[in-house]
PDB file of N, CA and C in Angstrom:
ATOM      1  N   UNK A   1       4.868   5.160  39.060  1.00  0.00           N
ATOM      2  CA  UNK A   1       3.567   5.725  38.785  1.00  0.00           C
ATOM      3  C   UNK A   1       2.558   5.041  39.710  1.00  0.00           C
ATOM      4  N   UNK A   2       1.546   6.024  40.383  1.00  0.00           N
ATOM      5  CA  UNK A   2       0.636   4.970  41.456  1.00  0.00           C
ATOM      6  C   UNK A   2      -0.297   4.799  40.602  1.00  0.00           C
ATOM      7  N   UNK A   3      -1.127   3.935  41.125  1.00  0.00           N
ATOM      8  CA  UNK A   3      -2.223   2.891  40.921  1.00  0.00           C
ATOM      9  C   UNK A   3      -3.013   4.039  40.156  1.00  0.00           C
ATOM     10  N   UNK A   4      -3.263   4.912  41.172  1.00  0.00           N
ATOM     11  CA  UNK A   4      -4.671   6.223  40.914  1.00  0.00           C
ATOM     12  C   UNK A   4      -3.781   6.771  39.550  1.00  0.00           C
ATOM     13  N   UNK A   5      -2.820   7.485  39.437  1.00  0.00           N
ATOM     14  CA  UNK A   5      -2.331   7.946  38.164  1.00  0.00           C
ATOM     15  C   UNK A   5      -2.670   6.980  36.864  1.00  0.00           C
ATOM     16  N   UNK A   6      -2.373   5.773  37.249  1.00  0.00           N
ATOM     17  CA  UNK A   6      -2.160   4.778  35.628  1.00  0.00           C
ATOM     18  C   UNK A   6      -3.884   4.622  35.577  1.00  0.00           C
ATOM     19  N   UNK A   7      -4.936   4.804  36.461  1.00  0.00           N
ATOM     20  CA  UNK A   7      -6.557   4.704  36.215  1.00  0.00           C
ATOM     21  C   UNK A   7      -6.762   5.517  35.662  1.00  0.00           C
ATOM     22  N   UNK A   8      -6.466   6.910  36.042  1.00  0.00           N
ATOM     23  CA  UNK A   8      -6.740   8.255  35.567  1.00  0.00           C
ATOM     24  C   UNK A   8      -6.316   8.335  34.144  1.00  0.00           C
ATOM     25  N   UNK A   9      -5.012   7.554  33.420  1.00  0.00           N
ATOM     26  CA  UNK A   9      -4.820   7.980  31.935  1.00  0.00           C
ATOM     27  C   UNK A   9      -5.242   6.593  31.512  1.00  0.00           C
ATOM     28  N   UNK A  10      -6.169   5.877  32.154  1.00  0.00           N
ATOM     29  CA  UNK A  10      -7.236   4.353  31.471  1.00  0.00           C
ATOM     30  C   UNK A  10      -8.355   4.709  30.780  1.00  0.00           C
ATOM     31  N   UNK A  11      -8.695   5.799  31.536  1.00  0.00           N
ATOM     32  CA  UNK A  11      -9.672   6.515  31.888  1.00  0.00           C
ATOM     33  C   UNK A  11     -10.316   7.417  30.917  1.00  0.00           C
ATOM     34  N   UNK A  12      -8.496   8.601  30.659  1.00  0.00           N
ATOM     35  CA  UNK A  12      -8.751   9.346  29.819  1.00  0.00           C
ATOM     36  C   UNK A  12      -8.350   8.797  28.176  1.00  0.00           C
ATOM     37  N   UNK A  13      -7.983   7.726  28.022  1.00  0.00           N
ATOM     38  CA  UNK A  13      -7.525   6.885  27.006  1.00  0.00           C
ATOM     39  C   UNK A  13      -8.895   6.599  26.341  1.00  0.00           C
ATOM     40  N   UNK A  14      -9.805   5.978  27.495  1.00  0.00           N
ATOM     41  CA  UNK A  14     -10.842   5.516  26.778  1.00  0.00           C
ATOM     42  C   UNK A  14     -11.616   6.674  26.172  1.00  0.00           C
ATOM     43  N   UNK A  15     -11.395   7.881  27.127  1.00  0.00           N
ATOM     44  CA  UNK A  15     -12.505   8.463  27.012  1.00  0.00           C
ATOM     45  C   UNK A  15     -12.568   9.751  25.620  1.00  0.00           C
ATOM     46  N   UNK A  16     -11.030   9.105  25.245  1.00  0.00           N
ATOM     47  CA  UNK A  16     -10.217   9.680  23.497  1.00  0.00           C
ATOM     48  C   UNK A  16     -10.926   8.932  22.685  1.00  0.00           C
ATOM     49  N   UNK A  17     -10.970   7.675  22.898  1.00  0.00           N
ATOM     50  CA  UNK A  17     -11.314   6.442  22.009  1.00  0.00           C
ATOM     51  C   UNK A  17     -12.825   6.454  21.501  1.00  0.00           C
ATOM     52  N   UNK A  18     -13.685   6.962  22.874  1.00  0.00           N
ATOM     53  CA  UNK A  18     -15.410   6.946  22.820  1.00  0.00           C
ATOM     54  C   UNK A  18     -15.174   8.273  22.347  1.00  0.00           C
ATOM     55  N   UNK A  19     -14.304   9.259  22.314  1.00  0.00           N
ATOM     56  CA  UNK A  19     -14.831  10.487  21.201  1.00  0.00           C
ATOM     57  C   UNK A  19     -14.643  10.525  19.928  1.00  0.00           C
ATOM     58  N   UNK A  20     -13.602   9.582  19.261  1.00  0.00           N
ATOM     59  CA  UNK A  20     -13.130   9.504  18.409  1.00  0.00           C
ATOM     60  C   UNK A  20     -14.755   8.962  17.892  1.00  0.00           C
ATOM     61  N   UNK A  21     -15.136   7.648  18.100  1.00  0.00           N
ATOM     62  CA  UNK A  21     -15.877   6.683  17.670  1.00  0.00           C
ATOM     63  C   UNK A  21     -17.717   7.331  17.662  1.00  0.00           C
ATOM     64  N   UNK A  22     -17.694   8.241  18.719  1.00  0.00           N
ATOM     65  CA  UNK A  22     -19.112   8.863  18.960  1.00  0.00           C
ATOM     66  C   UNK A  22     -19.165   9.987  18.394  1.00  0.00           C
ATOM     67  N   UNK A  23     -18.131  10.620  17.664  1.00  0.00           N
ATOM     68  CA  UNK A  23     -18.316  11.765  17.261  1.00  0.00           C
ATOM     69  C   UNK A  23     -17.600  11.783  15.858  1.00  0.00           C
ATOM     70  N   UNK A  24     -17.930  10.923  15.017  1.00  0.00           N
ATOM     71  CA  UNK A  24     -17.212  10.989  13.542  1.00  0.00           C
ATOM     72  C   UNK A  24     -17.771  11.928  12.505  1.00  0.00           C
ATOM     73  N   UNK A  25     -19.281  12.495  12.915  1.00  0.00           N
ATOM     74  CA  UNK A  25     -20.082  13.644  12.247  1.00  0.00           C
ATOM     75  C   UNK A  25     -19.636  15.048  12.374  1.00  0.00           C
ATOM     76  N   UNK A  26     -19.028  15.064  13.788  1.00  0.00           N
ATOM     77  CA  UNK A  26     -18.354  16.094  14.008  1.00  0.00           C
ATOM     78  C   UNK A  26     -17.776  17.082  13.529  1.00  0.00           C
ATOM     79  N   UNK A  27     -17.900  18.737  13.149  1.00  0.00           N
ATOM     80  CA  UNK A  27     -17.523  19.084  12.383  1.00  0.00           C
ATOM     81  C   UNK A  27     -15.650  19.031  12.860  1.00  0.00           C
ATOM     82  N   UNK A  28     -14.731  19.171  11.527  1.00  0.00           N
ATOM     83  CA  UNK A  28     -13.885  19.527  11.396  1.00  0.00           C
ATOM     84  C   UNK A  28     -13.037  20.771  12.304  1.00  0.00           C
ATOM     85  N   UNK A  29     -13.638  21.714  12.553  1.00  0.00           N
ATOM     86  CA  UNK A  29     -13.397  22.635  13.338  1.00  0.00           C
ATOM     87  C   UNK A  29     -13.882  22.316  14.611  1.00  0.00           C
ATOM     88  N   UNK A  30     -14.538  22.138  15.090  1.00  0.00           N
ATOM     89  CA  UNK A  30     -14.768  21.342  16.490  1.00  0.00           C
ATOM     90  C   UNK A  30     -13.518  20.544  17.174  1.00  0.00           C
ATOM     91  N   UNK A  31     -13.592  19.435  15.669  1.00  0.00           N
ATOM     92  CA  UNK A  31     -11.965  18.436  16.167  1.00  0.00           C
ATOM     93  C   UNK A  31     -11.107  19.089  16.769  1.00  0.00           C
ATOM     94  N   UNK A  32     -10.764  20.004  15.732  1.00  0.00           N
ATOM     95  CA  UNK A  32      -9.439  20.687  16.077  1.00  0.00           C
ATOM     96  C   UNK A  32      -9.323  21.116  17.253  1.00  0.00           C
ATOM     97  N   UNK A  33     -10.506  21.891  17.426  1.00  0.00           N
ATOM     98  CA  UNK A  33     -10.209  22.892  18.437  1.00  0.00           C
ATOM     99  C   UNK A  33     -10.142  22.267  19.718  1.00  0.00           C
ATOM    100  N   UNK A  34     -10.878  20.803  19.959  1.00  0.00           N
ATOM    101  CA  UNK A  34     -10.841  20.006  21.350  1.00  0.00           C
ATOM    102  C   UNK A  34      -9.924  19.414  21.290  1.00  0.00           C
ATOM    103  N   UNK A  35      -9.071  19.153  19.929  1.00  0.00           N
ATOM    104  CA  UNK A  35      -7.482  18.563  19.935  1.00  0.00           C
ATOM    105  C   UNK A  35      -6.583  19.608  20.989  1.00  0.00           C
ATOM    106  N   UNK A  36      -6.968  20.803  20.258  1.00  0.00           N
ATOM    107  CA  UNK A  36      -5.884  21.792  20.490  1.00  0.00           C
ATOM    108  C   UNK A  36      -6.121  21.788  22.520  1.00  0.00           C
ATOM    109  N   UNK A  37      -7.665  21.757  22.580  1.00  0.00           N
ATOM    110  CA  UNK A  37      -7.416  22.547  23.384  1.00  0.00           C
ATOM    111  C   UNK A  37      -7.097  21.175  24.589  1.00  0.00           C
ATOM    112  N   UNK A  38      -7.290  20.265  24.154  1.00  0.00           N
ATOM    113  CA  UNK A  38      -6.540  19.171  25.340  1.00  0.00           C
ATOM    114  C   UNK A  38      -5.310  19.233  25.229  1.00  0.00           C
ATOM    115  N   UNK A  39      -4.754  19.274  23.869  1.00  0.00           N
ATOM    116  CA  UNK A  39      -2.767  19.572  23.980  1.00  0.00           C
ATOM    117  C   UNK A  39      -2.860  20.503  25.154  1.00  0.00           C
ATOM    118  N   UNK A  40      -3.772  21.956  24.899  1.00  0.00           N
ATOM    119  CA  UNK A  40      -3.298  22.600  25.990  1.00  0.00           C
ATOM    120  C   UNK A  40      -3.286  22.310  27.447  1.00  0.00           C
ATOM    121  N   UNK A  41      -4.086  21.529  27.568  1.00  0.00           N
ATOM    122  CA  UNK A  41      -4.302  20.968  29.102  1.00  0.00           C
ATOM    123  C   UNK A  41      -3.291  20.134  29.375  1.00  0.00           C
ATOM    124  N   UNK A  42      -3.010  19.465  28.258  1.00  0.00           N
ATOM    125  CA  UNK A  42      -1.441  18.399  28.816  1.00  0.00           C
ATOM    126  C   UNK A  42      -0.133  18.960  29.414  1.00  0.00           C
ATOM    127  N   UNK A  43      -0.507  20.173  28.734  1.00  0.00           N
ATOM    128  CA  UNK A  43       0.914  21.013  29.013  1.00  0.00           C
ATOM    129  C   UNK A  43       1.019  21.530  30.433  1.00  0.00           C
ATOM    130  N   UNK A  44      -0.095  21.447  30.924  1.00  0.00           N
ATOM    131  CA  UNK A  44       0.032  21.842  32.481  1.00  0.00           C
ATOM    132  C   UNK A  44       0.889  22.975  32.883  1.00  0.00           C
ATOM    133  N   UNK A  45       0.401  23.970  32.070  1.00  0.00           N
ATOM    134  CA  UNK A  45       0.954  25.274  31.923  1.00  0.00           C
ATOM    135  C   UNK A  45       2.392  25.767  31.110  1.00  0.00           C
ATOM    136  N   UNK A  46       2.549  24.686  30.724  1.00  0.00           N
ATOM    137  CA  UNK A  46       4.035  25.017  30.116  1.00  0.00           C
ATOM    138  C   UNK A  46       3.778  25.677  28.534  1.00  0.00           C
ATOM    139  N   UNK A  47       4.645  26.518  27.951  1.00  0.00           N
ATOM    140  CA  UNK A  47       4.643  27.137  27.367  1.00  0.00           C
ATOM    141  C   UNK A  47       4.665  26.026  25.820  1.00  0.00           C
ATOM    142  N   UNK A  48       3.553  26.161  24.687  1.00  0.00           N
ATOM    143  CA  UNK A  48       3.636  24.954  23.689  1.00  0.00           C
ATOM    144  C   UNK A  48       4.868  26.028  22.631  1.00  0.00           C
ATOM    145  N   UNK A  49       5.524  25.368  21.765  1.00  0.00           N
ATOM    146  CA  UNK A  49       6.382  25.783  21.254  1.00  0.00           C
ATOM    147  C   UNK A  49       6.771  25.318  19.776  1.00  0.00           C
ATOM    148  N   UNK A  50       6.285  26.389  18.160  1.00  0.00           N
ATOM    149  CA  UNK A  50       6.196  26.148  16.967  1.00  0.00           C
ATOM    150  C   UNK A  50       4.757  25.388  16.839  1.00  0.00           C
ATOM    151  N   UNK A  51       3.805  26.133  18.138  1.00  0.00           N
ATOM    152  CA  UNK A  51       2.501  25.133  17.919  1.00  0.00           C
ATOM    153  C   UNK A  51       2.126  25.107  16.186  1.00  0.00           C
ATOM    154  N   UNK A  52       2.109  26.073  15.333  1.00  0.00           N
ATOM    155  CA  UNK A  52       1.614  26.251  14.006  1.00  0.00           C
ATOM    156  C   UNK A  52       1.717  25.110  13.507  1.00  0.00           C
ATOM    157  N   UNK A  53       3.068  24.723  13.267  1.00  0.00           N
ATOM    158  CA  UNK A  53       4.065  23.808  12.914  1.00  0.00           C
ATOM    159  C   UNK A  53       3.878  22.571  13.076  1.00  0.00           C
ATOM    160  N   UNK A  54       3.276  22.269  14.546  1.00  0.00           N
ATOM    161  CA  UNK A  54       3.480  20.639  14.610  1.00  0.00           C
ATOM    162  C   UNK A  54       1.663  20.740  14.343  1.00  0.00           C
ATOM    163  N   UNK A  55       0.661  21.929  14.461  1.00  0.00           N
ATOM    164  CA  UNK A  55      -0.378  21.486  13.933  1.00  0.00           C
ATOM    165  C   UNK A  55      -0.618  20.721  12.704  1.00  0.00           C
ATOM    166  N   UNK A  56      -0.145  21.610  11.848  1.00  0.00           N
ATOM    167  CA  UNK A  56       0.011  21.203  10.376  1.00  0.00           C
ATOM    168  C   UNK A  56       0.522  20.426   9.700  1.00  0.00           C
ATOM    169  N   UNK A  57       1.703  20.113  10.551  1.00  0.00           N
ATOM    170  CA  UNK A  57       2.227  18.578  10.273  1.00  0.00           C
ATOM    171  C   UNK A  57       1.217  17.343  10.940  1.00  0.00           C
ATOM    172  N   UNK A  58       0.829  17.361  11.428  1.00  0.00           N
ATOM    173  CA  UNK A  58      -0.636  16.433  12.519  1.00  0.00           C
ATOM    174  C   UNK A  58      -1.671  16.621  11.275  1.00  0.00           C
ATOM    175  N   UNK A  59      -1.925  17.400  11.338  1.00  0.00           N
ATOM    176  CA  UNK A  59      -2.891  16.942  10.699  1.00  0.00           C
ATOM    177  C   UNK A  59      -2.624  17.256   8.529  1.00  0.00           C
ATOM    178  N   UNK A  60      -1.940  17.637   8.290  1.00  0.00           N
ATOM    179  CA  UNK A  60      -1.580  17.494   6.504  1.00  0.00           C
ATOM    180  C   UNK A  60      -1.384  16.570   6.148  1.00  0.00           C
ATOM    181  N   UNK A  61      -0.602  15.384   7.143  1.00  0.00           N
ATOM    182  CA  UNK A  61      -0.535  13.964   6.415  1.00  0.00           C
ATOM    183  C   UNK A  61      -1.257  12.999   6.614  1.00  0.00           C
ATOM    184  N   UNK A  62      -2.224  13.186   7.278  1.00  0.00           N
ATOM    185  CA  UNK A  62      -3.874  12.507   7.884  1.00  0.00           C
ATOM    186  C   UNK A  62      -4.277  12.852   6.074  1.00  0.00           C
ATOM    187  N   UNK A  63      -4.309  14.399   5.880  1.00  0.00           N
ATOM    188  CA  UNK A  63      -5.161  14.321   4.569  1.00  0.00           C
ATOM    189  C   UNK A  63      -4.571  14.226   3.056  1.00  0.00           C
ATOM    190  N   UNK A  64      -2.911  14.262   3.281  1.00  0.00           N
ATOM    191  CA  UNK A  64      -2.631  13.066   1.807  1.00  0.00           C
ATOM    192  C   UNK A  64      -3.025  12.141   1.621  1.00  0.00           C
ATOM    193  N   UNK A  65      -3.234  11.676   3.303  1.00  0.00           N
ATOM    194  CA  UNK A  65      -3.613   9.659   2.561  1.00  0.00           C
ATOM    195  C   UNK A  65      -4.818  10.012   2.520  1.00  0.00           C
ATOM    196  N   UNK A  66      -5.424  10.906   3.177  1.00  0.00           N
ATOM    197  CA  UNK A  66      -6.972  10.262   2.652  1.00  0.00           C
ATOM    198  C   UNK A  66      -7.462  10.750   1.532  1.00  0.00           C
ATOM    199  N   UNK A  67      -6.891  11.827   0.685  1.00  0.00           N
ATOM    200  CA  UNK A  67      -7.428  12.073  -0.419  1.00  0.00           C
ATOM    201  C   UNK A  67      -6.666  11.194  -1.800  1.00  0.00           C
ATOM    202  N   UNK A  68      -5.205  10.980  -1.152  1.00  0.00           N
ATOM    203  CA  UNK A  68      -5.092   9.837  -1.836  1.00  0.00           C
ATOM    204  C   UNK A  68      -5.724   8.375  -2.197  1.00  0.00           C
ATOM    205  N   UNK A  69      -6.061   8.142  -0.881  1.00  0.00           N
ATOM    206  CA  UNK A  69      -6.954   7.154  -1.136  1.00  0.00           C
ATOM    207  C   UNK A  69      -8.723   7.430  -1.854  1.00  0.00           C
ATOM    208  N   UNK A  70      -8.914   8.478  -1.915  1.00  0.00           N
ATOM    209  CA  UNK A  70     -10.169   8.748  -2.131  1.00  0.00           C
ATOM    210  C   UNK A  70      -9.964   9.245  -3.640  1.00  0.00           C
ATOM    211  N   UNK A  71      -8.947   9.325  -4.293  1.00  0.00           N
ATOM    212  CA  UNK A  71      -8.184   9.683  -5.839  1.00  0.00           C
ATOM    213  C   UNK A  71      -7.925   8.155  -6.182  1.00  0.00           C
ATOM    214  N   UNK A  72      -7.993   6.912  -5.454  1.00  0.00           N
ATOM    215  CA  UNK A  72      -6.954   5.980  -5.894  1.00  0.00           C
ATOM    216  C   UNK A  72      -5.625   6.435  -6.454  1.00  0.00           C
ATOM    217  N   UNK A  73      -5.218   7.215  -6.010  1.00  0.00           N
ATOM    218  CA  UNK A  73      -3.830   7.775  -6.112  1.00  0.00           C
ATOM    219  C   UNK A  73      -3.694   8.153  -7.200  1.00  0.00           C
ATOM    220  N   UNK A  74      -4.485   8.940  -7.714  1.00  0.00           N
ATOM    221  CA  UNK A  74      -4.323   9.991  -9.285  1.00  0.00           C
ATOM    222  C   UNK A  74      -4.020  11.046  -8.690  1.00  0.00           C
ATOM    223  N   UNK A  75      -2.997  11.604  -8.556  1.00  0.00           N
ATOM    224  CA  UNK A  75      -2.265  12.594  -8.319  1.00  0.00           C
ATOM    225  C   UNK A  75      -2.682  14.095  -8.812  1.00  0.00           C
ATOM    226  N   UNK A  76      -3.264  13.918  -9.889  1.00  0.00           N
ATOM    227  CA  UNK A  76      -3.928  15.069 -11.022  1.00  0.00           C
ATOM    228  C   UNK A  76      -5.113  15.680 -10.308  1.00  0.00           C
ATOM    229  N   UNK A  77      -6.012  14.567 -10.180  1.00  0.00           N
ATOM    230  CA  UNK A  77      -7.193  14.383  -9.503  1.00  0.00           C
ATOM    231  C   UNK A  77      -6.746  14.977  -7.814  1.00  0.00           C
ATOM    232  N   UNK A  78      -6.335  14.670  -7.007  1.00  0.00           N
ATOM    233  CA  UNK A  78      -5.821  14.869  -5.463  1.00  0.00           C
ATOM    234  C   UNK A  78      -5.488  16.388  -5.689  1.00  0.00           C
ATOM    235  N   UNK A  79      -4.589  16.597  -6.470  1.00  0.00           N
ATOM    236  CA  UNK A  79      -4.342  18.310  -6.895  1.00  0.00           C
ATOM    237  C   UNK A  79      -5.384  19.065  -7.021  1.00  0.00           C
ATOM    238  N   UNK A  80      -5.956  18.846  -7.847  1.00  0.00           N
ATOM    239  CA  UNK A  80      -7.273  19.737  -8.012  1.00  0.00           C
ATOM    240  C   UNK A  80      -8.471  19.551  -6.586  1.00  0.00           C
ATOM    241  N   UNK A  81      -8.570  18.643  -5.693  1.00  0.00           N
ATOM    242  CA  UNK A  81      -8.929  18.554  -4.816  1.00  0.00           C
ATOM    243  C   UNK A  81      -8.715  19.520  -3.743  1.00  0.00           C
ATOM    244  N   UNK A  82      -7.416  19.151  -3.464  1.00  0.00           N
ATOM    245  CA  UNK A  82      -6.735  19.914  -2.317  1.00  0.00           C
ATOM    246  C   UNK A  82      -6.549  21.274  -2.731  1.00  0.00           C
ATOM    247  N   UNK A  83      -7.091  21.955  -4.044  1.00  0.00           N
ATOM    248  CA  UNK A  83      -6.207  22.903  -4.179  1.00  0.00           C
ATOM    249  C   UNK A  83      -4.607  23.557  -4.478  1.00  0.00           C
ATOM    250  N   UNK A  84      -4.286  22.251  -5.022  1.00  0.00           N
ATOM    251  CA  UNK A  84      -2.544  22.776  -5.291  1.00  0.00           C
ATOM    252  C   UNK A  84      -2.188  22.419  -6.529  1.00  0.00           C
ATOM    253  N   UNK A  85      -1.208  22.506  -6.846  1.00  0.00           N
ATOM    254  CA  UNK A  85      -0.178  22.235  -7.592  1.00  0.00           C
ATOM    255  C   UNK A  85       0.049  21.011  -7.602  1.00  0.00           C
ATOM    256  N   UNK A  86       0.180  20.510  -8.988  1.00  0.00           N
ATOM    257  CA  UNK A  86       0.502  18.856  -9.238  1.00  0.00           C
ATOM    258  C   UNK A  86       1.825  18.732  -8.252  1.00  0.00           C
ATOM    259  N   UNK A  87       2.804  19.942  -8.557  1.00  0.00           N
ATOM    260  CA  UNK A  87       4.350  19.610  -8.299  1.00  0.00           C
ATOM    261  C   UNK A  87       3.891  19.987  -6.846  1.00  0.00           C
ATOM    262  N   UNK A  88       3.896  20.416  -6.103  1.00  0.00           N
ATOM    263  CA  UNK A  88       3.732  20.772  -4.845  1.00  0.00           C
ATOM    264  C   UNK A  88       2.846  19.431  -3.817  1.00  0.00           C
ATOM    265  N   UNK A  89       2.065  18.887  -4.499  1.00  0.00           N
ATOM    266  CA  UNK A  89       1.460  17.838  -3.755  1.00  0.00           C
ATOM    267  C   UNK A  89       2.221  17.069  -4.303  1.00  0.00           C
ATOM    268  N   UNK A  90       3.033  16.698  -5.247  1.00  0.00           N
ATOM    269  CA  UNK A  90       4.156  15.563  -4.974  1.00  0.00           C
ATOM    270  C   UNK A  90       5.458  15.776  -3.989  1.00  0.00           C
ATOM    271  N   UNK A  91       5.631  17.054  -4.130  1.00  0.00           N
ATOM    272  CA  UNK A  91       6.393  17.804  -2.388  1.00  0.00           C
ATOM    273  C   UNK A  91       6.145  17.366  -1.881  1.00  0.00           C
ATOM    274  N   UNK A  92       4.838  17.508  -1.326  1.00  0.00           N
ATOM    275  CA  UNK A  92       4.223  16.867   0.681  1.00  0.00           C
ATOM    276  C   UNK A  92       4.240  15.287   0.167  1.00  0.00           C
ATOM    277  N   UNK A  93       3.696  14.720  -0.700  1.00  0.00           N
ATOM    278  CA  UNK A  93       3.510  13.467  -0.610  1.00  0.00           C
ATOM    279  C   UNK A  93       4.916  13.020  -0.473  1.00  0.00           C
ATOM    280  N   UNK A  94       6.264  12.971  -0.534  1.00  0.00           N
ATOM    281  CA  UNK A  94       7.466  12.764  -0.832  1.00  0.00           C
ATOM    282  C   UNK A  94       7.944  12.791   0.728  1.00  0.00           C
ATOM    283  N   UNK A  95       7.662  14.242   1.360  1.00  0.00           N
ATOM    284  CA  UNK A  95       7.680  14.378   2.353  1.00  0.00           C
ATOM    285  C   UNK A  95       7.037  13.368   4.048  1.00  0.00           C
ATOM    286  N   UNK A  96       5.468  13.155   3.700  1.00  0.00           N
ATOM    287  CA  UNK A  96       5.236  12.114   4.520  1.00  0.00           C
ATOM    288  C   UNK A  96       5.087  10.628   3.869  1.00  0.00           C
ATOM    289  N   UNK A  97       6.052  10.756   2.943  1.00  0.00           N
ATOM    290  CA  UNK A  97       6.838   9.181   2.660  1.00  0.00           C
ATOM    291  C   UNK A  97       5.275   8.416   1.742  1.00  0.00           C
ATOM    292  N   UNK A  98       4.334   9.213   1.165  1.00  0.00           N
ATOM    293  CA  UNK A  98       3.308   8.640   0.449  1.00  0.00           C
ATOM    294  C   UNK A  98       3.647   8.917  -0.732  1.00  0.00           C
ATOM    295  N   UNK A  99       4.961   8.899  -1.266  1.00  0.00           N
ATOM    296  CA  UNK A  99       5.050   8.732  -3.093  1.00  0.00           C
ATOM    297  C   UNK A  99       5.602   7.266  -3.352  1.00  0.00           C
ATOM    298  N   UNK A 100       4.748   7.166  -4.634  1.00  0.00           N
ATOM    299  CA  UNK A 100       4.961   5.343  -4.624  1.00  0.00           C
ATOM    300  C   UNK A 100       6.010   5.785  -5.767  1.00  0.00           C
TER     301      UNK A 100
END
């Protein structure tokens, strides 16, 4: 890898880091869509593949823990939050390994 390549992803590393940190007001839909649309730029034209799929996995287990944590892990409470099913949010939670 040359010199200029490993600056260029220093570069764009930081410049993930200062958006993350400068833009926490940000709406929700915004995120996404500058997530999505830099995946698309990474791809450097290549075709993305089950994008739905790995969206939703990216970002569904970002929001078990945090509504878990924002439930102190009342499960009852997190359900009625998210909208689901007691049994179904112990599904996903099981799934990204957050059932105690």
């Amino acid at each position: 890898m040359s010199a200029n390549t490993m600056e260029k992803e220093n570069v764009q590393s930081k410049a993930t880091t200062d958006f993350v940190i400068n833009n926490k007001n940000q709406p929700l839909h915004d995120s996404v869509r500058q997530a999505v649309e830099s995946y698309f730029s990474q791809l450097k034209g290549e075709a993305p593949v089950n994008l739905y799929e790995l969206v939703m996995a990216e970002i569904e287990a970002p929001l078990m823990e945090a509504v878990m944590e924002y439930t102190r892990n009342n499960q009852s409470r997190a359900a009625i939050l998210l909208g689901l099913s007691r049994g179904t949010l112990r599904k996903k939670l099981k799934i990204y390994g957050l059932l105690d």
